[in-house]
Structure formats: C-alpha cells, structure tokens
PDB file of N, CA and C in Angstrom:
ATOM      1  N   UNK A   1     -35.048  10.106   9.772  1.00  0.00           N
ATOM      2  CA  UNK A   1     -35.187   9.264  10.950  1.00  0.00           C
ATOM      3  C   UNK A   1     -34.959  10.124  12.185  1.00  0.00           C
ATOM      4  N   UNK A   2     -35.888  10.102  13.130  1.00  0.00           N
ATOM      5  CA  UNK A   2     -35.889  10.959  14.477  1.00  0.00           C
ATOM      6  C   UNK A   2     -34.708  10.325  15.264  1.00  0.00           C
ATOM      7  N   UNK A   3     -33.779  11.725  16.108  1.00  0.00           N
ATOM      8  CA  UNK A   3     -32.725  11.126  16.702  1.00  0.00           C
ATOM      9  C   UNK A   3     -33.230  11.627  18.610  1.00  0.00           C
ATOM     10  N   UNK A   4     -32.509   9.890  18.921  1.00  0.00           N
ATOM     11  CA  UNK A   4     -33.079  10.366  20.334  1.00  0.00           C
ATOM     12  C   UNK A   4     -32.461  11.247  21.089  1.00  0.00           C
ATOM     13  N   UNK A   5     -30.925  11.770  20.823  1.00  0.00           N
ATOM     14  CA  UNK A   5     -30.829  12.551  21.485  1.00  0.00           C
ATOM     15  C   UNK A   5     -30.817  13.906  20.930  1.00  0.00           C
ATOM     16  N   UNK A   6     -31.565  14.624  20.021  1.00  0.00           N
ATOM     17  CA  UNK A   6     -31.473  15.788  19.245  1.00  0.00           C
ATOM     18  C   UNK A   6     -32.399  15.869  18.329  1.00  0.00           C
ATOM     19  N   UNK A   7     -33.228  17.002  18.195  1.00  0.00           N
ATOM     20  CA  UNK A   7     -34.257  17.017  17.615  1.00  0.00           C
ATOM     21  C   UNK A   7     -34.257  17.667  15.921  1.00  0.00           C
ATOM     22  N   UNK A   8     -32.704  17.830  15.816  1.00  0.00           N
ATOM     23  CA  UNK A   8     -32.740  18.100  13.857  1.00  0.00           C
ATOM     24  C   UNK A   8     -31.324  16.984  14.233  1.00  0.00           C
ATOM     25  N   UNK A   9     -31.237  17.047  12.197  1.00  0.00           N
ATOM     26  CA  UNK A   9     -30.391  16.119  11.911  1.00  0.00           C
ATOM     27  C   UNK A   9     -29.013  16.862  12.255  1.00  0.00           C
ATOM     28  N   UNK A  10     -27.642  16.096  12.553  1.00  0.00           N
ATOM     29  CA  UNK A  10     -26.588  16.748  12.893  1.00  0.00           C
ATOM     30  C   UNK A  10     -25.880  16.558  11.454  1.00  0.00           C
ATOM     31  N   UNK A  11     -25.107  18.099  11.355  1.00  0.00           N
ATOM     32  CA  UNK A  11     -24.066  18.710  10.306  1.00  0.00           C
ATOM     33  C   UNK A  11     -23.164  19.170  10.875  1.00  0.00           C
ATOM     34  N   UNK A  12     -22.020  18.248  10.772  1.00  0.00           N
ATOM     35  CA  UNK A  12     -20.776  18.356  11.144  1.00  0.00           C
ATOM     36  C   UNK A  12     -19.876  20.008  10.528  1.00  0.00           C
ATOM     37  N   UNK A  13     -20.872  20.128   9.804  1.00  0.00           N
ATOM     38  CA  UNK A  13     -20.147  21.350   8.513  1.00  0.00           C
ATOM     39  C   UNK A  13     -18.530  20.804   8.307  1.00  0.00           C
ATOM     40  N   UNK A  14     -17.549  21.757   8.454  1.00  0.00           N
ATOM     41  CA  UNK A  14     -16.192  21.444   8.371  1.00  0.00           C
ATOM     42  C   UNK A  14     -15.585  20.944   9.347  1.00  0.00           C
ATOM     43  N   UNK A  15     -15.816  20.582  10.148  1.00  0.00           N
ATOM     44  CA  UNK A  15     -15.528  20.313  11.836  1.00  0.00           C
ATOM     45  C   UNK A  15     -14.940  18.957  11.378  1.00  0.00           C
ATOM     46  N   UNK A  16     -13.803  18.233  12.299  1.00  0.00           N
ATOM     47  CA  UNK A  16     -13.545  17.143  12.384  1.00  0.00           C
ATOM     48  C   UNK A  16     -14.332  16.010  12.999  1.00  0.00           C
ATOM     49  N   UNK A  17     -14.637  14.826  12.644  1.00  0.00           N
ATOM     50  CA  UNK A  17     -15.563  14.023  12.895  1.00  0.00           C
ATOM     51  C   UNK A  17     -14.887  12.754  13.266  1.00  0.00           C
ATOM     52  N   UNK A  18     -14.771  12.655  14.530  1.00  0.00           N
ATOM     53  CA  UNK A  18     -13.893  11.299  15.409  1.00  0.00           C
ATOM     54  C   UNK A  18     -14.956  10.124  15.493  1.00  0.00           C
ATOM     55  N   UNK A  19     -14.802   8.471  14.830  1.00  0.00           N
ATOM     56  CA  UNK A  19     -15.197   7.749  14.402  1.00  0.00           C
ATOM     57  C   UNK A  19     -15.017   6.593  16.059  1.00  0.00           C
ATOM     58  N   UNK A  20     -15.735   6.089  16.360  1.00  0.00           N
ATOM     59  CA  UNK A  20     -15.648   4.767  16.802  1.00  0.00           C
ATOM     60  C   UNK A  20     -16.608   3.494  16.456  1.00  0.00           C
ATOM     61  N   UNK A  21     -15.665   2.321  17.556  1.00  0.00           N
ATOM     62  CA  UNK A  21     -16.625   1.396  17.250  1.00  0.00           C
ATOM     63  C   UNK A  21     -16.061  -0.301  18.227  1.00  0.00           C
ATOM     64  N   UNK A  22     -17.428  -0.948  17.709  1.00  0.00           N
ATOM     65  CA  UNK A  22     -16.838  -1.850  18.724  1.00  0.00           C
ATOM     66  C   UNK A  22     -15.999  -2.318  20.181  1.00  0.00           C
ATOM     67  N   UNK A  23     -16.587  -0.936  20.808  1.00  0.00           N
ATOM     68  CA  UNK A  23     -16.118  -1.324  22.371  1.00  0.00           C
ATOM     69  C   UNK A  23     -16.092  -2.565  23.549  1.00  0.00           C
ATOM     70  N   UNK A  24     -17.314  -3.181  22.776  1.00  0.00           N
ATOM     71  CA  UNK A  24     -17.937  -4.141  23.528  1.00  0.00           C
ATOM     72  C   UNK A  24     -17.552  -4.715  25.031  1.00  0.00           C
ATOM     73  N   UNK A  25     -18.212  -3.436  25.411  1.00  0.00           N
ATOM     74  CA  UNK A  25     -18.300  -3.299  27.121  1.00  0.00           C
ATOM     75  C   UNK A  25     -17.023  -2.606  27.972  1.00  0.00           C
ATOM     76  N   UNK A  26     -16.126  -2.265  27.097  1.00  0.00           N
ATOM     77  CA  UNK A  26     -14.962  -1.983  27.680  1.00  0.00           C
ATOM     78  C   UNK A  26     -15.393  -0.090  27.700  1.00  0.00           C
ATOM     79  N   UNK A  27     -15.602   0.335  28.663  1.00  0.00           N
ATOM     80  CA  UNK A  27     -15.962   1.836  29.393  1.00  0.00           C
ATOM     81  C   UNK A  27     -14.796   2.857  29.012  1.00  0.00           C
ATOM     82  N   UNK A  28     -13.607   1.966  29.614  1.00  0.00           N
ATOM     83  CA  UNK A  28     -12.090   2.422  29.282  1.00  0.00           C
ATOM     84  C   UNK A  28     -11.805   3.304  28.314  1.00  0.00           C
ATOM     85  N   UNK A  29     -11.919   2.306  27.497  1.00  0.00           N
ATOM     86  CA  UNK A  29     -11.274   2.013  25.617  1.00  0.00           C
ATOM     87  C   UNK A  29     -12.645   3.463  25.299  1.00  0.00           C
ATOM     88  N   UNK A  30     -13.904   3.530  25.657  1.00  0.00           N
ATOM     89  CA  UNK A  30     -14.263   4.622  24.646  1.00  0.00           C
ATOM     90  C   UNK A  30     -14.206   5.769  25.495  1.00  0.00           C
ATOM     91  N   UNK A  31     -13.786   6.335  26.697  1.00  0.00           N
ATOM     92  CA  UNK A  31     -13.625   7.198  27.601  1.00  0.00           C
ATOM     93  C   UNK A  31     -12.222   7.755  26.362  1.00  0.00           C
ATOM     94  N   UNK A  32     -11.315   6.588  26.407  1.00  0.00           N
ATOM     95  CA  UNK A  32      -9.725   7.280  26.096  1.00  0.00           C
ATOM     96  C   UNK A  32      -9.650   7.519  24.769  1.00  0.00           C
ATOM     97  N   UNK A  33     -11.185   6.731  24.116  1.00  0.00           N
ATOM     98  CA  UNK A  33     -10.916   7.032  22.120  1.00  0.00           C
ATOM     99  C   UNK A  33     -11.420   8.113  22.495  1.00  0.00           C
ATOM    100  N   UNK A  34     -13.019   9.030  23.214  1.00  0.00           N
ATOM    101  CA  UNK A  34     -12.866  10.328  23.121  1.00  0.00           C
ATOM    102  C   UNK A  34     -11.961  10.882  23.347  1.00  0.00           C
ATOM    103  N   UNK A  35     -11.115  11.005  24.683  1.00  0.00           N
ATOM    104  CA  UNK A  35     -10.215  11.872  24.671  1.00  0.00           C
ATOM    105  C   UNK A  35      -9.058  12.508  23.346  1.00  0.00           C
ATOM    106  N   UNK A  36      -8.935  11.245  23.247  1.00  0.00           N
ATOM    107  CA  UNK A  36      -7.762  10.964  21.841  1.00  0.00           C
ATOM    108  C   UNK A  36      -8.498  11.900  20.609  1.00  0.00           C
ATOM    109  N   UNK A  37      -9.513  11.498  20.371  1.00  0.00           N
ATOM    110  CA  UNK A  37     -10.021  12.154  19.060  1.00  0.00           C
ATOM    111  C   UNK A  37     -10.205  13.590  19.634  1.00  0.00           C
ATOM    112  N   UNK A  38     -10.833  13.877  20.856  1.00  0.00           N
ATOM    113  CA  UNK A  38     -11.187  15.402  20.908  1.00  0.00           C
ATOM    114  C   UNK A  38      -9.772  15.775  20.768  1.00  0.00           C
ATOM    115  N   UNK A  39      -8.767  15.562  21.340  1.00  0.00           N
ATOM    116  CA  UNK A  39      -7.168  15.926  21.426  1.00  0.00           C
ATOM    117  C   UNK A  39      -6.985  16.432  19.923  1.00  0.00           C
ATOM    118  N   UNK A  40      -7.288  15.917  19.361  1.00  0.00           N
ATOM    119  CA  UNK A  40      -7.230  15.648  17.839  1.00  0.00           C
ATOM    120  C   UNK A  40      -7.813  16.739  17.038  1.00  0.00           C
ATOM    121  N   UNK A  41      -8.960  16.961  17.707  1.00  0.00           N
ATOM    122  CA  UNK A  41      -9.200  18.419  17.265  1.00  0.00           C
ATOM    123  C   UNK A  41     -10.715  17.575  16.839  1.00  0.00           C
ATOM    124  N   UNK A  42     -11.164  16.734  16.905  1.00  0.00           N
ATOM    125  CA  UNK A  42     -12.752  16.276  16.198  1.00  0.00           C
ATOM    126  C   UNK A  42     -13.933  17.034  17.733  1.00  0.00           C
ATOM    127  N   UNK A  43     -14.781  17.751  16.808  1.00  0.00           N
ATOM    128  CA  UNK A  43     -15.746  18.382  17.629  1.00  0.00           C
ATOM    129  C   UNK A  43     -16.622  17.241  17.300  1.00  0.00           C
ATOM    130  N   UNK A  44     -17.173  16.280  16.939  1.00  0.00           N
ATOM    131  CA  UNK A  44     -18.239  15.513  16.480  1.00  0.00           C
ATOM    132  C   UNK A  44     -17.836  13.892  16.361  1.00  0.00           C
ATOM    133  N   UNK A  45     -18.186  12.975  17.464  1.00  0.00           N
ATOM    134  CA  UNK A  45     -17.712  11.724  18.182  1.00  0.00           C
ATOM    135  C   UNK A  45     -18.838  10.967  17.346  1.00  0.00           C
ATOM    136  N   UNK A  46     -18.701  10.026  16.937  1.00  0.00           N
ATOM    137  CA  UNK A  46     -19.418   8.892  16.836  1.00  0.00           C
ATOM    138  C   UNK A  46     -19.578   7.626  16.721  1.00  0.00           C
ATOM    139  N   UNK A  47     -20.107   6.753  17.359  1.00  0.00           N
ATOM    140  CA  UNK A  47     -20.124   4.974  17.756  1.00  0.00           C
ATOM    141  C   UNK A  47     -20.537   4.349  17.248  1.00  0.00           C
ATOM    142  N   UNK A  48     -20.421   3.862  15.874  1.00  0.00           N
ATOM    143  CA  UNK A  48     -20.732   2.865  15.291  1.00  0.00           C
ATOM    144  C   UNK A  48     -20.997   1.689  15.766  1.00  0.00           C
ATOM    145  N   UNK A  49     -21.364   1.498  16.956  1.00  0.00           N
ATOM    146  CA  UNK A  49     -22.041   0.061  17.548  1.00  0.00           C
ATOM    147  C   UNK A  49     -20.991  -0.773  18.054  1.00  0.00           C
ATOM    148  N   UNK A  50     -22.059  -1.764  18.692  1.00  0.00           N
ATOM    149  CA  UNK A  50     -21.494  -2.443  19.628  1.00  0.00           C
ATOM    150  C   UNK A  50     -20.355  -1.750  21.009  1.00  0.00           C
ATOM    151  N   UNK A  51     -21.440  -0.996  21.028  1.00  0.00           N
ATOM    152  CA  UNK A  51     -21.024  -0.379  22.624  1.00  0.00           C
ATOM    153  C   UNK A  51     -20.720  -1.105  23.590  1.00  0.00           C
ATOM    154  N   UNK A  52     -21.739  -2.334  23.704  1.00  0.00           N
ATOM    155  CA  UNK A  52     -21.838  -3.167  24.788  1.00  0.00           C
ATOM    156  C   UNK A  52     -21.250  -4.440  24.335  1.00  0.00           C
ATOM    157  N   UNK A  53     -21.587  -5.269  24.656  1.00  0.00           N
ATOM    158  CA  UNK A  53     -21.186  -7.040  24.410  1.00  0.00           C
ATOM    159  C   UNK A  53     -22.362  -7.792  25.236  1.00  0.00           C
ATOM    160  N   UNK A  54     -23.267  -8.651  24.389  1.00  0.00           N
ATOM    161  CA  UNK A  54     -24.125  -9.170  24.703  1.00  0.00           C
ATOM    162  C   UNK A  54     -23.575 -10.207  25.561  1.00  0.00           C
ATOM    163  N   UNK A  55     -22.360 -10.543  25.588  1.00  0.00           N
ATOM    164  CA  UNK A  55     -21.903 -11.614  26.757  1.00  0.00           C
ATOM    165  C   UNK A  55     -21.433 -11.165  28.287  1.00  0.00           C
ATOM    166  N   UNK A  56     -20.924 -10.004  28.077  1.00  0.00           N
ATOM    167  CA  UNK A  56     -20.982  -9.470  29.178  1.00  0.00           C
ATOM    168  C   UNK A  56     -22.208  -7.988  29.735  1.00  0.00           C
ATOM    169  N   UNK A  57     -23.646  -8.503  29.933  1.00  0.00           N
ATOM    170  CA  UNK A  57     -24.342  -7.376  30.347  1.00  0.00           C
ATOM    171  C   UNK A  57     -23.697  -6.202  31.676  1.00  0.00           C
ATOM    172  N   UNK A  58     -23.195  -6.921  32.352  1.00  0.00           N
ATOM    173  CA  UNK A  58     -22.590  -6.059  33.363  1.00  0.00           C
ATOM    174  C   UNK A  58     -21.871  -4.721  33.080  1.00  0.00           C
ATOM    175  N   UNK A  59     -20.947  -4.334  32.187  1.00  0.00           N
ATOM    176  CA  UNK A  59     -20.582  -3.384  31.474  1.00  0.00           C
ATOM    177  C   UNK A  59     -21.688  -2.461  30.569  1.00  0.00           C
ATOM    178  N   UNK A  60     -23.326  -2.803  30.936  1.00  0.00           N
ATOM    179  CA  UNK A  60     -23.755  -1.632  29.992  1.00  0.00           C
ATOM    180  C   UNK A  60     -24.012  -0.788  30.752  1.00  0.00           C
ATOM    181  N   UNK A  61     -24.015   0.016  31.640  1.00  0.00           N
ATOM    182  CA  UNK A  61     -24.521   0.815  32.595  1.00  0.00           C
ATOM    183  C   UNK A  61     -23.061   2.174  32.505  1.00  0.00           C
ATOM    184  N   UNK A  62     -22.158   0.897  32.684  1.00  0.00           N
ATOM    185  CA  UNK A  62     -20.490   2.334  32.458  1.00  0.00           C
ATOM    186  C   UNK A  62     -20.424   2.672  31.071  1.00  0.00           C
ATOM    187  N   UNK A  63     -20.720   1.815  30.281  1.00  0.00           N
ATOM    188  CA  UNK A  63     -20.187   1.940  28.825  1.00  0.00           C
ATOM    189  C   UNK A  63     -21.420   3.091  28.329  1.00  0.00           C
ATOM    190  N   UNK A  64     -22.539   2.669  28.705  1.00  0.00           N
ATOM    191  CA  UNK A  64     -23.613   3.953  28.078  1.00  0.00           C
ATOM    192  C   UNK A  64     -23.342   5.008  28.863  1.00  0.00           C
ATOM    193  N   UNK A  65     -22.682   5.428  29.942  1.00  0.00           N
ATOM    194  CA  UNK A  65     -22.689   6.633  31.144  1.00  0.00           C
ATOM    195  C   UNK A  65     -21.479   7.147  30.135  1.00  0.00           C
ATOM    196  N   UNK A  66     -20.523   6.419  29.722  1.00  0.00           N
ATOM    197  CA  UNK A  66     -19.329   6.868  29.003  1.00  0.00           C
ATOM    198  C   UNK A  66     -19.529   7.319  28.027  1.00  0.00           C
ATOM    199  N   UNK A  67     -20.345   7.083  26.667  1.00  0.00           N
ATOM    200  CA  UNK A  67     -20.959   7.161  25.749  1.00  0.00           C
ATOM    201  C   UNK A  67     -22.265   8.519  25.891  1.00  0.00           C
ATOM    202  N   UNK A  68     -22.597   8.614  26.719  1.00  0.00           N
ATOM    203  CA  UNK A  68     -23.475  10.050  27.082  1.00  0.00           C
ATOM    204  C   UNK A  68     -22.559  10.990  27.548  1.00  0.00           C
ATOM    205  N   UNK A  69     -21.749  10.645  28.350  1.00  0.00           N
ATOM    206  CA  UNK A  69     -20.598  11.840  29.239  1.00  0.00           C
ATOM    207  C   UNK A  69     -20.181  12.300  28.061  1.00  0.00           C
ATOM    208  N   UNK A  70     -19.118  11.375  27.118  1.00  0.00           N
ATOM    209  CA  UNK A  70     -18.184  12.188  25.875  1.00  0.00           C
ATOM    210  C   UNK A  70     -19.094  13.322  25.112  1.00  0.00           C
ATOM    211  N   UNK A  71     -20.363  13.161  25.258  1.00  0.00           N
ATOM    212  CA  UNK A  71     -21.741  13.833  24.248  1.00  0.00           C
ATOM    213  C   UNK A  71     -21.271  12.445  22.855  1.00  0.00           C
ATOM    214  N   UNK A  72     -21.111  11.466  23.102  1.00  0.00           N
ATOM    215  CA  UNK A  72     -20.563  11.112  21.114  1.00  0.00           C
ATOM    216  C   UNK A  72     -22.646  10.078  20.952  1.00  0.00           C
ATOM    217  N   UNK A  73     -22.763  10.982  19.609  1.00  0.00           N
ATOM    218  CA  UNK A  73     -23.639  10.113  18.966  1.00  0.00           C
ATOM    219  C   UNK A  73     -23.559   8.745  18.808  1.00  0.00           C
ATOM    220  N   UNK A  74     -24.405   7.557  18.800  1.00  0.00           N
ATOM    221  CA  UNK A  74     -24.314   5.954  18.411  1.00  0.00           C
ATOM    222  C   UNK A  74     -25.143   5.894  17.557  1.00  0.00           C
ATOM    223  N   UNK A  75     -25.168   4.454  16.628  1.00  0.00           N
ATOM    224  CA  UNK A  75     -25.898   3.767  16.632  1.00  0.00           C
ATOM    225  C   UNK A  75     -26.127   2.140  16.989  1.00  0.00           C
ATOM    226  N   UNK A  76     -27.170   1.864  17.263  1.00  0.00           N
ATOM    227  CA  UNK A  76     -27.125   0.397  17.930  1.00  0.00           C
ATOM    228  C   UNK A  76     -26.371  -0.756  16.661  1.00  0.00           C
ATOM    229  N   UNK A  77     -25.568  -0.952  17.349  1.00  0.00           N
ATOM    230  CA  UNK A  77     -25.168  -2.220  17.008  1.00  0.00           C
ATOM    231  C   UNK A  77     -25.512  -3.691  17.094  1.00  0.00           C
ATOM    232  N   UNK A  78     -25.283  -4.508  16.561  1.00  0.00           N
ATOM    233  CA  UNK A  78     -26.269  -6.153  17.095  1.00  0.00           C
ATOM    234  C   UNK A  78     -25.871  -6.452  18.250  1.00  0.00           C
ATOM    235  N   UNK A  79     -24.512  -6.143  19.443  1.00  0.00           N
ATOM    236  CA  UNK A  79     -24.326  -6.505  20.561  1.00  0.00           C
ATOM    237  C   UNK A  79     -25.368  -5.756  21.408  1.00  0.00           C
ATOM    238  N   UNK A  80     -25.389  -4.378  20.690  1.00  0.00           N
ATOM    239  CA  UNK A  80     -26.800  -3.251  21.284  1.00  0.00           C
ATOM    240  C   UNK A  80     -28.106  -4.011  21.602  1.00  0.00           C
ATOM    241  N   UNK A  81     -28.159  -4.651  20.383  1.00  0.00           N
ATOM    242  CA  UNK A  81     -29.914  -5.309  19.975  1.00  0.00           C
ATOM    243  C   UNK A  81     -29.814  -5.963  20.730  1.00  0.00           C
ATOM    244  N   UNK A  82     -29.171  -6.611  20.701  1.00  0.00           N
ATOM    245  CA  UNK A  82     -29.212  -8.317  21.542  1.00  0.00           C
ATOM    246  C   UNK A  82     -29.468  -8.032  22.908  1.00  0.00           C
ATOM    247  N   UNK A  83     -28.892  -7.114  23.800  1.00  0.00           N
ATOM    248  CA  UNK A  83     -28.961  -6.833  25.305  1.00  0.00           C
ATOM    249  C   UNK A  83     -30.721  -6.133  25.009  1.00  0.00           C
ATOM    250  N   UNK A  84     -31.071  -5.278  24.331  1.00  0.00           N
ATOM    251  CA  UNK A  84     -32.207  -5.084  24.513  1.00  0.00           C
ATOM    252  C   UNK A  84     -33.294  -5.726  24.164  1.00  0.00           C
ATOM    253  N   UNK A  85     -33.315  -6.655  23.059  1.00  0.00           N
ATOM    254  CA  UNK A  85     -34.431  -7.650  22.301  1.00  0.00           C
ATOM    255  C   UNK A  85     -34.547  -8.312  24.003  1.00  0.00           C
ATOM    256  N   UNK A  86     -33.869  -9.001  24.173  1.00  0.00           N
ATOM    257  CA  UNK A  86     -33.443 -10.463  25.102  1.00  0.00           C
ATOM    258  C   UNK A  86     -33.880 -10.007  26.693  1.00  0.00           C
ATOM    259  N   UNK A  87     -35.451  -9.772  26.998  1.00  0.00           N
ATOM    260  CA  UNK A  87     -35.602  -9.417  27.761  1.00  0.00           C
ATOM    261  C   UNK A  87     -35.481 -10.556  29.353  1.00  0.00           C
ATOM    262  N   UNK A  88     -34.673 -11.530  29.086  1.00  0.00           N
ATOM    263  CA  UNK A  88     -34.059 -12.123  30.471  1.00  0.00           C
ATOM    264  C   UNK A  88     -32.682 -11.316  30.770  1.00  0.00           C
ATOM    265  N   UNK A  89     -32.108 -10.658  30.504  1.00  0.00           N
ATOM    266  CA  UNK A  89     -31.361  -9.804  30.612  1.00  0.00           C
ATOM    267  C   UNK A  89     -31.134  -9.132  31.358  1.00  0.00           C
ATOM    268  N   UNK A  90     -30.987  -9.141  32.815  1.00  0.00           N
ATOM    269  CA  UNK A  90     -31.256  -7.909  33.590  1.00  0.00           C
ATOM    270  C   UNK A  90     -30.522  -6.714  33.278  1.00  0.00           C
ATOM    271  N   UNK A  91     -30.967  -5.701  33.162  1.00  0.00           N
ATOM    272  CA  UNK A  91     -30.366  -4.479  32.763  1.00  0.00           C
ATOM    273  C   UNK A  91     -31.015  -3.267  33.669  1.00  0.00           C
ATOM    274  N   UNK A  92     -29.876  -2.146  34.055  1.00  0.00           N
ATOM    275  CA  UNK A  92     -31.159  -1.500  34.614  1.00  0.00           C
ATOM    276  C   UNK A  92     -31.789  -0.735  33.499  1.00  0.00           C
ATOM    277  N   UNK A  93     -33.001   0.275  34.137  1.00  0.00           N
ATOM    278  CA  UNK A  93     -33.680   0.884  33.278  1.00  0.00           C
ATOM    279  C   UNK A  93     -33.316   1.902  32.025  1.00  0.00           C
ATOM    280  N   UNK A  94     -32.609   2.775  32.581  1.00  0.00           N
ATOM    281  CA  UNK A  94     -32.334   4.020  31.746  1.00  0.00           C
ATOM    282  C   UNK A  94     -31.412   4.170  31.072  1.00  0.00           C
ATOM    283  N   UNK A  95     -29.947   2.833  30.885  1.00  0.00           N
ATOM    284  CA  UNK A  95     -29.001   2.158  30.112  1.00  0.00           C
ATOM    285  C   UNK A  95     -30.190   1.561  29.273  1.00  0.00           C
ATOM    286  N   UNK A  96     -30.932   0.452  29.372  1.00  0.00           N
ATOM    287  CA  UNK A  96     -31.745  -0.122  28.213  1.00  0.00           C
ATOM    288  C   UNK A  96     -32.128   0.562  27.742  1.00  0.00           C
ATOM    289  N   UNK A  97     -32.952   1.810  27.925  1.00  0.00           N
ATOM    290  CA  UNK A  97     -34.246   2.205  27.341  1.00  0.00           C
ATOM    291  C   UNK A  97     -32.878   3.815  26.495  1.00  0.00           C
ATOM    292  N   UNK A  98     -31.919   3.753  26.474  1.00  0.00           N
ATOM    293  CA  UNK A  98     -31.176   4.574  25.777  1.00  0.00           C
ATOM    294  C   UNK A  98     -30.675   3.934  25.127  1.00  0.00           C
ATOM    295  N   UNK A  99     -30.385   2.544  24.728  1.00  0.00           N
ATOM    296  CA  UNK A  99     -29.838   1.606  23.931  1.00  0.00           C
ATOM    297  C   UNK A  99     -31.038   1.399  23.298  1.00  0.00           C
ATOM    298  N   UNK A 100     -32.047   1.058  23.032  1.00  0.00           N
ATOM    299  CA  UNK A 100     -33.251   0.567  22.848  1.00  0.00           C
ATOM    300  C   UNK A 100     -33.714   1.977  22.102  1.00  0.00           C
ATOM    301  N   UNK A 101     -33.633   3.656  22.199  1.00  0.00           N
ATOM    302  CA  UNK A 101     -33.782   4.890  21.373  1.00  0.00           C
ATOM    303  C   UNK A 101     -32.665   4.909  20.665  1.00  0.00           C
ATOM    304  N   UNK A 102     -31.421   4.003  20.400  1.00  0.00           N
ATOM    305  CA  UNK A 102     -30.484   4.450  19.278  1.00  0.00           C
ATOM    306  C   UNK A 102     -30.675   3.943  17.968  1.00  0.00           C
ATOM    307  N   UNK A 103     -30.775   4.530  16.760  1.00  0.00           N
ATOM    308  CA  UNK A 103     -31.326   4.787  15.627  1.00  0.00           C
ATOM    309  C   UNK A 103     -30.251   3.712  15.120  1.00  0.00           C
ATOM    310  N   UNK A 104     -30.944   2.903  13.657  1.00  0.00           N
ATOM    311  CA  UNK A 104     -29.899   1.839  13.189  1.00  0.00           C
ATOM    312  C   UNK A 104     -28.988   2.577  12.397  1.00  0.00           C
ATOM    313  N   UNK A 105     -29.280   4.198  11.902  1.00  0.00           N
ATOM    314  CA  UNK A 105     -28.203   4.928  11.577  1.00  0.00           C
ATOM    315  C   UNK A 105     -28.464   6.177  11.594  1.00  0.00           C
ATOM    316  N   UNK A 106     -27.519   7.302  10.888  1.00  0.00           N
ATOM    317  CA  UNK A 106     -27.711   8.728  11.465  1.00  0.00           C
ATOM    318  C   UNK A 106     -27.295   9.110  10.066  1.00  0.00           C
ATOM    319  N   UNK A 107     -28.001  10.113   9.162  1.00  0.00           N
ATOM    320  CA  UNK A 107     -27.990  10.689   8.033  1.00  0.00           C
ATOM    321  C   UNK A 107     -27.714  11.577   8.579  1.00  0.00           C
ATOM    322  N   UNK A 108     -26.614  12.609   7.586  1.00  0.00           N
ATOM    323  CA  UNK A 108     -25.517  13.758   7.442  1.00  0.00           C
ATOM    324  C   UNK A 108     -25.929  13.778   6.151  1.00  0.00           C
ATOM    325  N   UNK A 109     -25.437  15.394   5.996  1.00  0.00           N
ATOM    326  CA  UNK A 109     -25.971  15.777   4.673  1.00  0.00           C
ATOM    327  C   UNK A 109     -24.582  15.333   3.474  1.00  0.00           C
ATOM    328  N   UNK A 110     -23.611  14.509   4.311  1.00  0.00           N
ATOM    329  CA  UNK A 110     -22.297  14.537   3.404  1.00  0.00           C
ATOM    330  C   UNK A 110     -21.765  13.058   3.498  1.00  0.00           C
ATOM    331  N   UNK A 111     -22.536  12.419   4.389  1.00  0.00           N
ATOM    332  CA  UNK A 111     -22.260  11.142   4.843  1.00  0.00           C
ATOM    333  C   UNK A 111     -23.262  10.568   5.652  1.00  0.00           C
ATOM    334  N   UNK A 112     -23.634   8.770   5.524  1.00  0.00           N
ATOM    335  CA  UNK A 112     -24.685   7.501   6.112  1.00  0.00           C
ATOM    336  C   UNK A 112     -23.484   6.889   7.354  1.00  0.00           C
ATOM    337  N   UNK A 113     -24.198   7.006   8.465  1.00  0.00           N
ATOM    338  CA  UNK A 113     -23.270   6.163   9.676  1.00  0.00           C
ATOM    339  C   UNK A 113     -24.629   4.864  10.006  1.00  0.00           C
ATOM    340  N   UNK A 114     -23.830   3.907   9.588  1.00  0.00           N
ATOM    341  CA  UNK A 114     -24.802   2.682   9.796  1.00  0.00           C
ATOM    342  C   UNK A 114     -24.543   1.890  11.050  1.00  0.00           C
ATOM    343  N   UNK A 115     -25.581   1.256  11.959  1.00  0.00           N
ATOM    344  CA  UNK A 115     -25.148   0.094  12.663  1.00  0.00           C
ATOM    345  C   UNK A 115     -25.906  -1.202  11.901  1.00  0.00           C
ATOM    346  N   UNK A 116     -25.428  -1.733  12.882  1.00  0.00           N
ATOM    347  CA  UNK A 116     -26.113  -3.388  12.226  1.00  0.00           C
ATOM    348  C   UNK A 116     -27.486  -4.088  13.075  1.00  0.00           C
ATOM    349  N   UNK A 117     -28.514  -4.408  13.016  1.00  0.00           N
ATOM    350  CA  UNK A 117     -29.128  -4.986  13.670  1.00  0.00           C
ATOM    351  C   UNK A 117     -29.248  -6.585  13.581  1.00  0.00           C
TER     352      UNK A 117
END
C-alpha cells in the first residue's frame, strides 16, 4: 500500500517505536505523547487514529500541524473518515486532503498498524 508521506515502506529495524492513539482533537495531548516517547528514546512515532474528533472539526487544522511537526506516521481512523467523507464539514484544504492521503494501515516487515474506517 503506497504511503503518503514516503515513498518505500518504513523499517523501524531495532529502533524504538512510540505508539499513539485516539487524540481526538486534543493538539496538546499528541505534541506532549511525542515529546514523552522521543524522551524515551523511540525514533519512530505512530497514530493509530482518531487524530481528530468528528464532533469537534475545529481542532483539525492544530492536531494535523502537530501530527506533521512530530514527523509521527498515522493512520486514518473513523473520527479521520468521518471529517473527510462528510463533505458539509468545513475544513480547510490541506488538513483534509492529508487526512483524506492517510492509509487504513502501514505494513512493517515485523509488524500491521491498523486504523479503522
């Protein structure tokens, strides 16, 4: 499966691999889980979905800027889908259309990171 932000598949090799998930809209909370995990020593971040919260659209614009800044890989989650399917939604452009390129999961040669649609 083609990844939108990287053009081969990512191999963590031995490197530590810092897990998230379920932020739903809170910018905060995944700004301070990167910090925490890089602290930690994980070179390789990743978001198991629901970045956003389909009830609150207002938070996708910080939460994806937060989510690109850390560098951490996603995949869309159903709070993901939902802000992008649901085109009464105002969203701006380049938050949707980067929610809308995240893959429903990311194959590792040692491990499956799934979201949910």
């Amino acid at each position: 499966m083609p990844f939108s932000w990287c053009d081969r598949r990512p191999d963590p090799g031995s490197c530590r691999v810092g897990l998230m998930a379920d932020s739903h809209g809170d910018s905060e909370a995944i700004t301070a889980a990167a910090a925490f995990l890089k602290a930690h020593g994980c070179r390789l971040l990743i978001h198991l979905g629901d970045i956003c919260d389909s009830a609150d659209p207002f938070t996708v614009t910080s939460c994806v800027a937060a989510v690109r800044g850390a560098g951490i890989l996603a995949v869309r989650g159903n709070n993901d889908h939902a802000l992008v399917a649901d085109e009464t939604v105002r969203l701006d452009p380049e938050p949707r259309a980067w929610l809308a390129g995240l893959p429903l999961r990311i194959d590792m040669p040692s491990a499956v990171f799934m979201g949910l649609k």
